[in-house]
PDB file of N, CA and C in Angstrom:
ATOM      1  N   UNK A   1       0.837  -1.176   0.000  1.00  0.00           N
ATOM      2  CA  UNK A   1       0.000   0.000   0.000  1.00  0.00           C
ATOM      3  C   UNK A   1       0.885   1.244   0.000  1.00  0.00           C
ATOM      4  N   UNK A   2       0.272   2.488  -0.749  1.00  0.00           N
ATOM      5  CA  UNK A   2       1.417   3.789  -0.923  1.00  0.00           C
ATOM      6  C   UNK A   2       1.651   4.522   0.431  1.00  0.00           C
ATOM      7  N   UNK A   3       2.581   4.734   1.008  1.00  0.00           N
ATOM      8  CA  UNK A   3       2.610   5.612   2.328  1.00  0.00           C
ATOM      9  C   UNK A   3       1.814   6.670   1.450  1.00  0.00           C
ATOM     10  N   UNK A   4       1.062   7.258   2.535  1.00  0.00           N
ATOM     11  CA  UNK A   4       0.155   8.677   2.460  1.00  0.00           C
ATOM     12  C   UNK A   4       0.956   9.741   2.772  1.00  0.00           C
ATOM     13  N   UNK A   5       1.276  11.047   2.477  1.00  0.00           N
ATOM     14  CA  UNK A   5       1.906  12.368   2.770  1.00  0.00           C
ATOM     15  C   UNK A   5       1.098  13.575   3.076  1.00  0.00           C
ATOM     16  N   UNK A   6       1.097  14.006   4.365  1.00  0.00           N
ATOM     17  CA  UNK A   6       0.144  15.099   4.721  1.00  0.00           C
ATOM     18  C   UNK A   6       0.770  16.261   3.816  1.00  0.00           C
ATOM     19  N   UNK A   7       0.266  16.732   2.433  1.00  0.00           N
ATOM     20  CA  UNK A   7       1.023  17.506   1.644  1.00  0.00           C
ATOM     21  C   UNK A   7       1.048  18.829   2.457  1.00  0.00           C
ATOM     22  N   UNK A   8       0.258  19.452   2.897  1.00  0.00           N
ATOM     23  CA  UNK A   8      -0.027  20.524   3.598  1.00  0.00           C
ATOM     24  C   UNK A   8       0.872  20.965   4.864  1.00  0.00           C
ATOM     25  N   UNK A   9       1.082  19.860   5.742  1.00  0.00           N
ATOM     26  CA  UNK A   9       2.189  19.484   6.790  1.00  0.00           C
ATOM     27  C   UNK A   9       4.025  19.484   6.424  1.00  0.00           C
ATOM     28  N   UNK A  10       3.980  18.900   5.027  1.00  0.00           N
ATOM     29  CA  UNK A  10       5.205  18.482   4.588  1.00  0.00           C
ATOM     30  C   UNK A  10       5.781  20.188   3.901  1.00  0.00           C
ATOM     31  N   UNK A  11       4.619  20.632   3.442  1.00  0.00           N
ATOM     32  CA  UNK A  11       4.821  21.856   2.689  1.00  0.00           C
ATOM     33  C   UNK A  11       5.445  22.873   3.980  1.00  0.00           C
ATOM     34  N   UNK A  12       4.360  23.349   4.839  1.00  0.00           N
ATOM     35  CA  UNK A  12       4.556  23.899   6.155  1.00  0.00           C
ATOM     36  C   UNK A  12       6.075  23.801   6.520  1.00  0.00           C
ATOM     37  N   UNK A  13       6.574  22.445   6.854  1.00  0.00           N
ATOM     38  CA  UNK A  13       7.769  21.840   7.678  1.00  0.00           C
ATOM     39  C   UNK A  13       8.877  22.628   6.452  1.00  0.00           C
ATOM     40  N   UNK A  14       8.537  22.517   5.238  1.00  0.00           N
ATOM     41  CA  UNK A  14       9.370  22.785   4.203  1.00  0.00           C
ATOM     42  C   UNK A  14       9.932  24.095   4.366  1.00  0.00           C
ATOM     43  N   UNK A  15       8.668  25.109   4.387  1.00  0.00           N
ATOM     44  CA  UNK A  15       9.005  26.564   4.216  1.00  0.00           C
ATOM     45  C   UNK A  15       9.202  27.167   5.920  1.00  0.00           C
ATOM     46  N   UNK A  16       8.800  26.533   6.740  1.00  0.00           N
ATOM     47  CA  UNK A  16       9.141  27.201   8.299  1.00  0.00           C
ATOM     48  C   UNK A  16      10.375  27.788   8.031  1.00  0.00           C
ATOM     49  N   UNK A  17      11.629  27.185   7.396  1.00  0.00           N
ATOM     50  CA  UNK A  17      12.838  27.642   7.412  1.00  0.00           C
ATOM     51  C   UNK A  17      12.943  28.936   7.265  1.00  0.00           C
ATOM     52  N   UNK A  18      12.572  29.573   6.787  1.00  0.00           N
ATOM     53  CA  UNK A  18      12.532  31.208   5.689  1.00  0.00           C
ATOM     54  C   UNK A  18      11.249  31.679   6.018  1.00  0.00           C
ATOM     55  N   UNK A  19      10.336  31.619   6.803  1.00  0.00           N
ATOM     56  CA  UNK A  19       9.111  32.493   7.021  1.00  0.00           C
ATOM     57  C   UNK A  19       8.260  31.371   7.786  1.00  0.00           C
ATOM     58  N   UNK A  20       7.382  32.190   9.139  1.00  0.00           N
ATOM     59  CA  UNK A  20       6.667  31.486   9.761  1.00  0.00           C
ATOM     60  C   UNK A  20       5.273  31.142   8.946  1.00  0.00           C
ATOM     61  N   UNK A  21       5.013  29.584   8.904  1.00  0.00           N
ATOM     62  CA  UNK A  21       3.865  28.988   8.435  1.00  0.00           C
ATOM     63  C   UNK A  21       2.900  28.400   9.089  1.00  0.00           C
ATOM     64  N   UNK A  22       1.489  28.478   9.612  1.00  0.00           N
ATOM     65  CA  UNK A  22       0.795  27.754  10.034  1.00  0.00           C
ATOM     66  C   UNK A  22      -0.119  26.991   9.213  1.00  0.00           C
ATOM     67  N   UNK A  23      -0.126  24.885   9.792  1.00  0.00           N
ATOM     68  CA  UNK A  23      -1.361  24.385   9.130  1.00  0.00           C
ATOM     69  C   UNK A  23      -2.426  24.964   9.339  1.00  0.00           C
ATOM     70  N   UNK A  24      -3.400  24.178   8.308  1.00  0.00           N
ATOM     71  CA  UNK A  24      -4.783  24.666   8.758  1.00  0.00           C
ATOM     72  C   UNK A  24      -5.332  23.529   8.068  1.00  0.00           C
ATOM     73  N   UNK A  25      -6.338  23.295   8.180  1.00  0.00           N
ATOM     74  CA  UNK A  25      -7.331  21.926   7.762  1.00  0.00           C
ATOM     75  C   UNK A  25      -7.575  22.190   6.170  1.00  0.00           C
ATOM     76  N   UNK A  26      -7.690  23.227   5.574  1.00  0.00           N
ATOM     77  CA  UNK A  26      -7.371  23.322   4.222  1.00  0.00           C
ATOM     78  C   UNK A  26      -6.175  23.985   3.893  1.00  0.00           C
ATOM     79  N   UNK A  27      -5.383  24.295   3.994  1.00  0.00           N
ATOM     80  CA  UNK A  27      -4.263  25.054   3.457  1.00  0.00           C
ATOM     81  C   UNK A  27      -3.042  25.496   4.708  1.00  0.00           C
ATOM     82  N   UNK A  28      -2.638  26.532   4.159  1.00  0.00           N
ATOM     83  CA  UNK A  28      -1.689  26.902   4.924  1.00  0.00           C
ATOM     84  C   UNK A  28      -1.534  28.823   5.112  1.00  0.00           C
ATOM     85  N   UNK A  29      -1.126  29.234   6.491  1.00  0.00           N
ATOM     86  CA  UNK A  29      -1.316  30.493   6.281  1.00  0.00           C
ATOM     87  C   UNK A  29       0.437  30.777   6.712  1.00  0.00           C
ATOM     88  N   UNK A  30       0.814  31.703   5.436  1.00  0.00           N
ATOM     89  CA  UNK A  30       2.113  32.705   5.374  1.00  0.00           C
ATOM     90  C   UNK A  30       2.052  33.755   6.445  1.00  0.00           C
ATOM     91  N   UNK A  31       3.377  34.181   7.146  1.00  0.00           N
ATOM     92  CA  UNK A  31       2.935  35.094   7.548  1.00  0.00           C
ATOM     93  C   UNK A  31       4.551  36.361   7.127  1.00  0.00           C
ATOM     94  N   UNK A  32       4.240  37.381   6.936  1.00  0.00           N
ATOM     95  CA  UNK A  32       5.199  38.321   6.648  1.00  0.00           C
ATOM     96  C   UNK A  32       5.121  38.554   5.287  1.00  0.00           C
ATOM     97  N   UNK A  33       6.053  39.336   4.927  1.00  0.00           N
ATOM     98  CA  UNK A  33       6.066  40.157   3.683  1.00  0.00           C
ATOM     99  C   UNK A  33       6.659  39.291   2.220  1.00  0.00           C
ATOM    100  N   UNK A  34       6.766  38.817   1.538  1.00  0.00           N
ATOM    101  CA  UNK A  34       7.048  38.315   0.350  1.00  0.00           C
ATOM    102  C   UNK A  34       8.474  39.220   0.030  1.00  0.00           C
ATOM    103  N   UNK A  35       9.567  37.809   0.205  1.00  0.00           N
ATOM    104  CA  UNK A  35      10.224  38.236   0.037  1.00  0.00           C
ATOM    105  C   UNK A  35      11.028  37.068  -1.392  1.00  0.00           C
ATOM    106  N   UNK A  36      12.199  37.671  -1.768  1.00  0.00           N
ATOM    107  CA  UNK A  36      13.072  36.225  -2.851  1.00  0.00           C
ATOM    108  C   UNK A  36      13.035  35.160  -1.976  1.00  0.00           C
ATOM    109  N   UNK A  37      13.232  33.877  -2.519  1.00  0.00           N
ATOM    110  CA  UNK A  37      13.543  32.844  -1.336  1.00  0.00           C
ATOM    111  C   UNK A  37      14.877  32.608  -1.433  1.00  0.00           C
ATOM    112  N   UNK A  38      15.601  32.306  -0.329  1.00  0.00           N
ATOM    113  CA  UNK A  38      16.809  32.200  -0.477  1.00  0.00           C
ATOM    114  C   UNK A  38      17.446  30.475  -1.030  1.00  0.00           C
ATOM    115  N   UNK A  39      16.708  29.707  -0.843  1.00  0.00           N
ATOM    116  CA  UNK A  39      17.236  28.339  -1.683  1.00  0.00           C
ATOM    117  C   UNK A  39      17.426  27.180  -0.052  1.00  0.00           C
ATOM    118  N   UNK A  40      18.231  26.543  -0.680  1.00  0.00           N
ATOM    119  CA  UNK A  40      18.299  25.439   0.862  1.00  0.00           C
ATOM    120  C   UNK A  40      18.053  23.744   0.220  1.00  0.00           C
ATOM    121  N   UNK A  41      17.443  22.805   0.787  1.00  0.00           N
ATOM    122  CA  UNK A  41      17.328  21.557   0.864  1.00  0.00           C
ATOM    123  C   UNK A  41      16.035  21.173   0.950  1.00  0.00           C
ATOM    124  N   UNK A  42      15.268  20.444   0.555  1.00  0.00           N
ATOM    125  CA  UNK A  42      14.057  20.020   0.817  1.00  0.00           C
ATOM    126  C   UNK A  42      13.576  18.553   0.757  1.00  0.00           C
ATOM    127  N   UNK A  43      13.052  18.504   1.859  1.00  0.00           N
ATOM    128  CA  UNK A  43      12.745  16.737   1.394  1.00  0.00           C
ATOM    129  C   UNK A  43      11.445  16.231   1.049  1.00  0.00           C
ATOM    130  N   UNK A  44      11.456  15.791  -0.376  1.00  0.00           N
ATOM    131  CA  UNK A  44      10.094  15.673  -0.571  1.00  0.00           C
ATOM    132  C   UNK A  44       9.343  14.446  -0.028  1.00  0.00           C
ATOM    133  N   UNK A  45       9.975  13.727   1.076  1.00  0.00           N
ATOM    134  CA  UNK A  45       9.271  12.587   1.347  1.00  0.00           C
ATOM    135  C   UNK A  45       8.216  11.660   0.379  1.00  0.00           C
ATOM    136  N   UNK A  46       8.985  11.516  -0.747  1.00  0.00           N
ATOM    137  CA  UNK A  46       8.712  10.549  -1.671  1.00  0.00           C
ATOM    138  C   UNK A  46       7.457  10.938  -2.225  1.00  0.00           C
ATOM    139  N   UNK A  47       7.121  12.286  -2.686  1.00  0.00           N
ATOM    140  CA  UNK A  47       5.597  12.459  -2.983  1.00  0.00           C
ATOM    141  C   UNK A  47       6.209  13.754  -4.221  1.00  0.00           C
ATOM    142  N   UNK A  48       5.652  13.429  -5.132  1.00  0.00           N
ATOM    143  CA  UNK A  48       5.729  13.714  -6.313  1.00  0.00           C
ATOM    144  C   UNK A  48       5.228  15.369  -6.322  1.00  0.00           C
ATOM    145  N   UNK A  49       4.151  16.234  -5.646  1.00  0.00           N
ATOM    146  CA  UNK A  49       3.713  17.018  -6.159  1.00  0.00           C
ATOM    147  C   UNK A  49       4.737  18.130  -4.966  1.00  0.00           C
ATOM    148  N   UNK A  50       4.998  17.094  -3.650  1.00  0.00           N
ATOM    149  CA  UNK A  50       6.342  17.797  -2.917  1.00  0.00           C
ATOM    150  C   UNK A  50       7.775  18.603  -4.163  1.00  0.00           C
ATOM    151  N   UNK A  51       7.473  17.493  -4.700  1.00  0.00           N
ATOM    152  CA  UNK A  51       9.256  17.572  -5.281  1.00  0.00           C
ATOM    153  C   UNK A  51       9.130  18.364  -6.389  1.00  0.00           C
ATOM    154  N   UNK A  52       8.126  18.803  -7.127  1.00  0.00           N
ATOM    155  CA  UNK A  52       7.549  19.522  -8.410  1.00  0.00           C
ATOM    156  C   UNK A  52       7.470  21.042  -7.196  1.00  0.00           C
ATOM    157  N   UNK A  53       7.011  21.194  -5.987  1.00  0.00           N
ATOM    158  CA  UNK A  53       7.040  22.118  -5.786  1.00  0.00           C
ATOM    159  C   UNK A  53       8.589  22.827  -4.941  1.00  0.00           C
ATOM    160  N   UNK A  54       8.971  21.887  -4.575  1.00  0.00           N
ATOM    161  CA  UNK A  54      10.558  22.241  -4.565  1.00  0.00           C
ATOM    162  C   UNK A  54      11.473  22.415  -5.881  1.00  0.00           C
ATOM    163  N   UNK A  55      11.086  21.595  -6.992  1.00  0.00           N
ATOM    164  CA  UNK A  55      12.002  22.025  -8.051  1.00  0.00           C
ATOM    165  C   UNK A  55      11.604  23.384  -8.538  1.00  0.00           C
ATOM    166  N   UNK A  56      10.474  24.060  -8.786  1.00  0.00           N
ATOM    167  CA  UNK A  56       9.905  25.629  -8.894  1.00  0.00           C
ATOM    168  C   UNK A  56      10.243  26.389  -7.673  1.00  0.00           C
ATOM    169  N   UNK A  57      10.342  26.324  -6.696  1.00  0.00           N
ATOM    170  CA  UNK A  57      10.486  27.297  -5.641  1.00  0.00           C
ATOM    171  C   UNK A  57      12.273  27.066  -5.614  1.00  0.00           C
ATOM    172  N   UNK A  58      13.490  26.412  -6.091  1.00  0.00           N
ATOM    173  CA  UNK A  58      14.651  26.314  -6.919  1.00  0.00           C
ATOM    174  C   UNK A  58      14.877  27.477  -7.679  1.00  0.00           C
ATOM    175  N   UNK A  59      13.563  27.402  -9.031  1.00  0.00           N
ATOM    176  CA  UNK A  59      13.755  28.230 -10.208  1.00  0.00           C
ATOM    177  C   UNK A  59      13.683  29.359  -9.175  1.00  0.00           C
ATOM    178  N   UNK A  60      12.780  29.657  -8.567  1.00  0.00           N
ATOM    179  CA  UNK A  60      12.439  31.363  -7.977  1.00  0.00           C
ATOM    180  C   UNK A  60      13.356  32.014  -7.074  1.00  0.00           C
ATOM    181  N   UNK A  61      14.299  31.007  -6.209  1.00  0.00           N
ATOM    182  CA  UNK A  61      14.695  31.080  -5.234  1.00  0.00           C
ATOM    183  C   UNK A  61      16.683  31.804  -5.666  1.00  0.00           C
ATOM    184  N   UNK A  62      16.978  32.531  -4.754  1.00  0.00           N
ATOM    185  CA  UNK A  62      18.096  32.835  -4.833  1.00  0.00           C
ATOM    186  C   UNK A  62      19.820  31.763  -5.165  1.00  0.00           C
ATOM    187  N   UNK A  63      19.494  30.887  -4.703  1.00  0.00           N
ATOM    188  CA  UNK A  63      20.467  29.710  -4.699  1.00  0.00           C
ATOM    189  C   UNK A  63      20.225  28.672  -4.831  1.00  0.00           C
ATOM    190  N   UNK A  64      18.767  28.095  -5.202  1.00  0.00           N
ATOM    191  CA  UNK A  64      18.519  26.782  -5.865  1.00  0.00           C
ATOM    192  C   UNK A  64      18.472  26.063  -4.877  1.00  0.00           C
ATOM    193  N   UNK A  65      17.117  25.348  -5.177  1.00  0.00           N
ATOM    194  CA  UNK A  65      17.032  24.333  -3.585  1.00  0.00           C
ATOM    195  C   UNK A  65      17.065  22.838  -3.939  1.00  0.00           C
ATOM    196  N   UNK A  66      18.097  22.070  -3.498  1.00  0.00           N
ATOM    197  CA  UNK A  66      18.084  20.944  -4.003  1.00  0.00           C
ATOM    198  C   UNK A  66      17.276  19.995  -3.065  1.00  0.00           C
ATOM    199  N   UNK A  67      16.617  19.284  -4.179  1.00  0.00           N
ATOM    200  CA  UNK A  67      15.035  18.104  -3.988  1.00  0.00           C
ATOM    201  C   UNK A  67      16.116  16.508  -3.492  1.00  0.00           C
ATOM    202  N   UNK A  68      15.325  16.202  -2.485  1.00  0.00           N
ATOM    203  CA  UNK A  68      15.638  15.083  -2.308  1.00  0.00           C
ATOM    204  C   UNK A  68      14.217  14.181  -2.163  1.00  0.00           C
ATOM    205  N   UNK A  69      14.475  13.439  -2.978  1.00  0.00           N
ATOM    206  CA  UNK A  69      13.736  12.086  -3.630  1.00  0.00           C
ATOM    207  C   UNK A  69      12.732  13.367  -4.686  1.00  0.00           C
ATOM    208  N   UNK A  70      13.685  13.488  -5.422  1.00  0.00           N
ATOM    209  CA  UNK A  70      13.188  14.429  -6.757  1.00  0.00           C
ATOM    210  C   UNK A  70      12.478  13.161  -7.823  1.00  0.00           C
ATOM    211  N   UNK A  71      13.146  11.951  -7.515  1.00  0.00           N
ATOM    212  CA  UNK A  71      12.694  11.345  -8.562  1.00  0.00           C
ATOM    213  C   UNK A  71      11.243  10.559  -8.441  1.00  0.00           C
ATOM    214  N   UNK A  72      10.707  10.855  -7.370  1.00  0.00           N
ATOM    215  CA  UNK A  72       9.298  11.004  -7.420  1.00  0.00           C
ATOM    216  C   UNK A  72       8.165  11.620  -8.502  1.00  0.00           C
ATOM    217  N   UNK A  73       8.777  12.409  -8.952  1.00  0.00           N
ATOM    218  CA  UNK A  73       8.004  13.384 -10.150  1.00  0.00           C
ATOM    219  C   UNK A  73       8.305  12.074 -11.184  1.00  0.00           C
ATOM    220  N   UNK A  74       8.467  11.253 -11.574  1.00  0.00           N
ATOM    221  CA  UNK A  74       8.542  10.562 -12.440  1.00  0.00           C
ATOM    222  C   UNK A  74       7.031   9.745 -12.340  1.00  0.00           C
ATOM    223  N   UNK A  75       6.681   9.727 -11.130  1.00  0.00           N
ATOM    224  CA  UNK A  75       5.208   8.852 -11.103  1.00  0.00           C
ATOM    225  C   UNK A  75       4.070   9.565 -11.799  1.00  0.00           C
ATOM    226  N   UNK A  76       4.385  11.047 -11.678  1.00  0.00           N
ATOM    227  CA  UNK A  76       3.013  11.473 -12.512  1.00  0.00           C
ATOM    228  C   UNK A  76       3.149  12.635 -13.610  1.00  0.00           C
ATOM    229  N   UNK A  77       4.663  12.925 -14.079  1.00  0.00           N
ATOM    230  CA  UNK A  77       5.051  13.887 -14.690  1.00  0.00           C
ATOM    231  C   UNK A  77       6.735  13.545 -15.189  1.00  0.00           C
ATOM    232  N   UNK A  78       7.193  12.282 -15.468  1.00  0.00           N
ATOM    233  CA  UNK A  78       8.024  11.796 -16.108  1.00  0.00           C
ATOM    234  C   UNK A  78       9.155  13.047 -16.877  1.00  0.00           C
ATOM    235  N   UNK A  79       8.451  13.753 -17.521  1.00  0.00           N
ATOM    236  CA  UNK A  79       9.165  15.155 -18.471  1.00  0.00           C
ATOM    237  C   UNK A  79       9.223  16.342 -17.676  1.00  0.00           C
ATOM    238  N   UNK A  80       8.549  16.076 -16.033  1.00  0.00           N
ATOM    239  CA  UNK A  80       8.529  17.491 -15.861  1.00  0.00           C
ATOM    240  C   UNK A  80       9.993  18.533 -15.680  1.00  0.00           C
ATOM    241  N   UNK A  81      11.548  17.892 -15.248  1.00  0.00           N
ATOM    242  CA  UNK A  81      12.277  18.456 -15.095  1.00  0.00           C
ATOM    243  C   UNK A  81      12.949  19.359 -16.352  1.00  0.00           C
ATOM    244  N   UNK A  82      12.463  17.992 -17.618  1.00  0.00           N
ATOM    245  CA  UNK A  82      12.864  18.710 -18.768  1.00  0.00           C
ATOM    246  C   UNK A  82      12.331  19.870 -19.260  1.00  0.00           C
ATOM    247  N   UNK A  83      11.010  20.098 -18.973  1.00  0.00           N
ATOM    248  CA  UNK A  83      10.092  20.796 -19.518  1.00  0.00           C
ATOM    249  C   UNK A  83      10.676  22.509 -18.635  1.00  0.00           C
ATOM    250  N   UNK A  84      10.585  21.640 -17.538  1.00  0.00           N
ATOM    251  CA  UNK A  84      10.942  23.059 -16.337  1.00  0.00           C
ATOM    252  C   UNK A  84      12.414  23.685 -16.838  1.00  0.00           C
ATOM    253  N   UNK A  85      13.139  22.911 -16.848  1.00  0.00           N
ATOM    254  CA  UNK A  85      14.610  23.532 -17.576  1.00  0.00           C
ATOM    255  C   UNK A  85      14.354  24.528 -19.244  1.00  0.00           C
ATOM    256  N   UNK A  86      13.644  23.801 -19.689  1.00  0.00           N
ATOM    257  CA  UNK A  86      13.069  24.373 -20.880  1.00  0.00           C
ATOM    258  C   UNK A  86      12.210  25.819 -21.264  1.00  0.00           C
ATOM    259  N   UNK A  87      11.606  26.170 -20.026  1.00  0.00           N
ATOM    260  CA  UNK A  87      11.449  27.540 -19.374  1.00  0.00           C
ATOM    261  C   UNK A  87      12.393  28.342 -18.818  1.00  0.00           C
ATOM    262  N   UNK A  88      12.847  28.213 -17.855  1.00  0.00           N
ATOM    263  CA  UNK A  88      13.773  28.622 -17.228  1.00  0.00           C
ATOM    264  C   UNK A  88      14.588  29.590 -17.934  1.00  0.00           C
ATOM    265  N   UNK A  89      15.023  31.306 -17.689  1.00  0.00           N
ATOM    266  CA  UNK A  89      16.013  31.588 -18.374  1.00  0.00           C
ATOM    267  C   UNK A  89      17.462  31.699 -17.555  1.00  0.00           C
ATOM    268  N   UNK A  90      18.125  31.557 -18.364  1.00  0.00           N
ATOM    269  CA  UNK A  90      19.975  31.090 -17.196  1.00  0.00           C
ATOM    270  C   UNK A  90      20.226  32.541 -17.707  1.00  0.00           C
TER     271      UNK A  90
END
Protein backbone atom coordinates (compact mmCIF):
# COMPACT_ATOMS: atom_id res chain seq x y z
CA UNK A 1 0.00 0.00 0.00
CA UNK A 2 1.42 3.79 -0.92
CA UNK A 3 2.61 5.61 2.33
CA UNK A 4 0.16 8.68 2.46
CA UNK A 5 1.91 12.37 2.77
CA UNK A 6 0.14 15.10 4.72
CA UNK A 7 1.02 17.51 1.64
CA UNK A 8 -0.03 20.52 3.60
CA UNK A 9 2.19 19.48 6.79
CA UNK A 10 5.20 18.48 4.59
CA UNK A 11 4.82 21.86 2.69
CA UNK A 12 4.56 23.90 6.15
CA UNK A 13 7.77 21.84 7.68
CA UNK A 14 9.37 22.79 4.20
CA UNK A 15 9.01 26.56 4.22
CA UNK A 16 9.14 27.20 8.30
CA UNK A 17 12.84 27.64 7.41
CA UNK A 18 12.53 31.21 5.69
CA UNK A 19 9.11 32.49 7.02
CA UNK A 20 6.67 31.49 9.76
CA UNK A 21 3.86 28.99 8.43
CA UNK A 22 0.80 27.75 10.03
CA UNK A 23 -1.36 24.38 9.13
CA UNK A 24 -4.78 24.67 8.76
CA UNK A 25 -7.33 21.93 7.76
CA UNK A 26 -7.37 23.32 4.22
CA UNK A 27 -4.26 25.05 3.46
CA UNK A 28 -1.69 26.90 4.92
CA UNK A 29 -1.32 30.49 6.28
CA UNK A 30 2.11 32.70 5.37
CA UNK A 31 2.94 35.09 7.55
CA UNK A 32 5.20 38.32 6.65
CA UNK A 33 6.07 40.16 3.68
CA UNK A 34 7.05 38.31 0.35
CA UNK A 35 10.22 38.24 0.04
CA UNK A 36 13.07 36.23 -2.85
CA UNK A 37 13.54 32.84 -1.34
CA UNK A 38 16.81 32.20 -0.48
CA UNK A 39 17.24 28.34 -1.68
CA UNK A 40 18.30 25.44 0.86
CA UNK A 41 17.33 21.56 0.86
CA UNK A 42 14.06 20.02 0.82
CA UNK A 43 12.75 16.74 1.39
CA UNK A 44 10.09 15.67 -0.57
CA UNK A 45 9.27 12.59 1.35
CA UNK A 46 8.71 10.55 -1.67
CA UNK A 47 5.60 12.46 -2.98
CA UNK A 48 5.73 13.71 -6.31
CA UNK A 49 3.71 17.02 -6.16
CA UNK A 50 6.34 17.80 -2.92
CA UNK A 51 9.26 17.57 -5.28
CA UNK A 52 7.55 19.52 -8.41
CA UNK A 53 7.04 22.12 -5.79
CA UNK A 54 10.56 22.24 -4.57
CA UNK A 55 12.00 22.02 -8.05
CA UNK A 56 9.91 25.63 -8.89
CA UNK A 57 10.49 27.30 -5.64
CA UNK A 58 14.65 26.31 -6.92
CA UNK A 59 13.75 28.23 -10.21
CA UNK A 60 12.44 31.36 -7.98
CA UNK A 61 14.69 31.08 -5.23
CA UNK A 62 18.10 32.83 -4.83
CA UNK A 63 20.47 29.71 -4.70
CA UNK A 64 18.52 26.78 -5.86
CA UNK A 65 17.03 24.33 -3.59
CA UNK A 66 18.08 20.94 -4.00
CA UNK A 67 15.03 18.10 -3.99
CA UNK A 68 15.64 15.08 -2.31
CA UNK A 69 13.74 12.09 -3.63
CA UNK A 70 13.19 14.43 -6.76
CA UNK A 71 12.69 11.34 -8.56
CA UNK A 72 9.30 11.00 -7.42
CA UNK A 73 8.00 13.38 -10.15
CA UNK A 74 8.54 10.56 -12.44
CA UNK A 75 5.21 8.85 -11.10
CA UNK A 76 3.01 11.47 -12.51
CA UNK A 77 5.05 13.89 -14.69
CA UNK A 78 8.02 11.80 -16.11
CA UNK A 79 9.17 15.16 -18.47
CA UNK A 80 8.53 17.49 -15.86
CA UNK A 81 12.28 18.46 -15.09
CA UNK A 82 12.86 18.71 -18.77
CA UNK A 83 10.09 20.80 -19.52
CA UNK A 84 10.94 23.06 -16.34
CA UNK A 85 14.61 23.53 -17.58
CA UNK A 86 13.07 24.37 -20.88
CA UNK A 87 11.45 27.54 -19.37
CA UNK A 88 13.77 28.62 -17.23
CA UNK A 89 16.01 31.59 -18.37
CA UNK A 90 19.97 31.09 -17.20
Amino acid sequence: MPRRTDRIETTVEARARSRPHTAAPDGFVVRGVPTRLEGGRMHATATNRIAMLGAVAGVLSRSGVRVEDAESVAVSFPDFFELLDSVVER
